[in-house]
Protein backbone atom coordinates (compact mmCIF):
# COMPACT_ATOMS: atom_id res chain seq x y z
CA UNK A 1 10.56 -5.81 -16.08
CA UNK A 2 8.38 -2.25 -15.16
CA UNK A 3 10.52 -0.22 -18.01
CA UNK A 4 10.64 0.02 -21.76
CA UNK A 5 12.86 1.78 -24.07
CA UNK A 6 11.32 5.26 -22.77
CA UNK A 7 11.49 4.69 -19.58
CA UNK A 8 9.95 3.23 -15.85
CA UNK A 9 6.44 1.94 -17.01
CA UNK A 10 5.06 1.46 -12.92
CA UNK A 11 4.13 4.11 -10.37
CA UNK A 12 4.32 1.75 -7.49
CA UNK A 13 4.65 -1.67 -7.08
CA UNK A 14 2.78 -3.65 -4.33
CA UNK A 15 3.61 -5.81 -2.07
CA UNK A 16 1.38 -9.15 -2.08
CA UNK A 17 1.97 -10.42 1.39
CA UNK A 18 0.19 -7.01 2.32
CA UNK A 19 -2.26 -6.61 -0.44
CA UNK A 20 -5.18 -5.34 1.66
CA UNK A 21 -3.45 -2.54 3.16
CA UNK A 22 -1.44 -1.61 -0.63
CA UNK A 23 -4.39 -1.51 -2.34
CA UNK A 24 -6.46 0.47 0.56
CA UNK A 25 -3.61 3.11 0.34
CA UNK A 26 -3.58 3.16 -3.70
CA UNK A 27 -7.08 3.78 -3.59
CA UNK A 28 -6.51 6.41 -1.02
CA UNK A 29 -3.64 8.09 -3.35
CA UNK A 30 -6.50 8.02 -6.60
CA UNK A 31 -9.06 9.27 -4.39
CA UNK A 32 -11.40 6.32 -4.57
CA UNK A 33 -12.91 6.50 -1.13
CA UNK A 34 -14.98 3.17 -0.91
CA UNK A 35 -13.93 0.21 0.97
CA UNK A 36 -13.20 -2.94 -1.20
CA UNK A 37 -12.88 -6.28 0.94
CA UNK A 38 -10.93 -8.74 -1.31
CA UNK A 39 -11.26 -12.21 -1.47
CA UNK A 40 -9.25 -14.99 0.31
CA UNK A 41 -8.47 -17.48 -2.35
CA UNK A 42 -6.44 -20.50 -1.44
CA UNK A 43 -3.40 -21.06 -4.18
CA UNK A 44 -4.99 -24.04 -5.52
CA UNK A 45 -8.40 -21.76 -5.98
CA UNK A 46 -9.55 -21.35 -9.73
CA UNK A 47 -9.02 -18.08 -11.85
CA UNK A 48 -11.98 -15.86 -11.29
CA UNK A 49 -12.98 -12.60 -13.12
CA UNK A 50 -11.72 -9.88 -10.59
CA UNK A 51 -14.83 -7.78 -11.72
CA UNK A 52 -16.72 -10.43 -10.35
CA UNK A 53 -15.82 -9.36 -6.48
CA UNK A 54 -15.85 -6.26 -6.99
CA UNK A 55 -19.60 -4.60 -5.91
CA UNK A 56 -20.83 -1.19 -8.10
CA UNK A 57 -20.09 1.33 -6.09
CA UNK A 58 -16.31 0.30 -6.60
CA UNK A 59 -16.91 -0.48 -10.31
CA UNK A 60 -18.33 2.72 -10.35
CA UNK A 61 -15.78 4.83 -8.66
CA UNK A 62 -13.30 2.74 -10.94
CA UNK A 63 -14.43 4.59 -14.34
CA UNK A 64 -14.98 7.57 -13.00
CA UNK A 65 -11.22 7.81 -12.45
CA UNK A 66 -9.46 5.19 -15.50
CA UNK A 67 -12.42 6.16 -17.53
């Protein structure tokens, strides 16, 4: 499931139960220093654009490390 033919495809996989705290520390390990509060969504909640709860100073930070 997180390998192909060449090999392990992940670098870590997160746990969802603790999301908060996984993503806080995998922002910590890319060295994007900029607190991101995510949404509480119930199950039944509707898809949303995760750009969409994310403010610009994340978005931002974001690029300037995929980018």
């Amino acid at each position: 499931m997180y390998s192909d033919d060449e090999g392990i495809l992940v670098d870590n996989v997160l746990k969802y139960e603790e999301l908060s705290q996984e993503v806080e520390r995998l922002m910590e390990r890319i060295g994007v220093n900029i607190p991101c509060d995510l949404p509480e969504l119930k199950s039944n909640a509707k898809h949303i654009d995760v750009f969409s709860v994310l403010d610009d100073n994340v978005k931002n930070e974001a690029a300037k490390v995929f980018l």
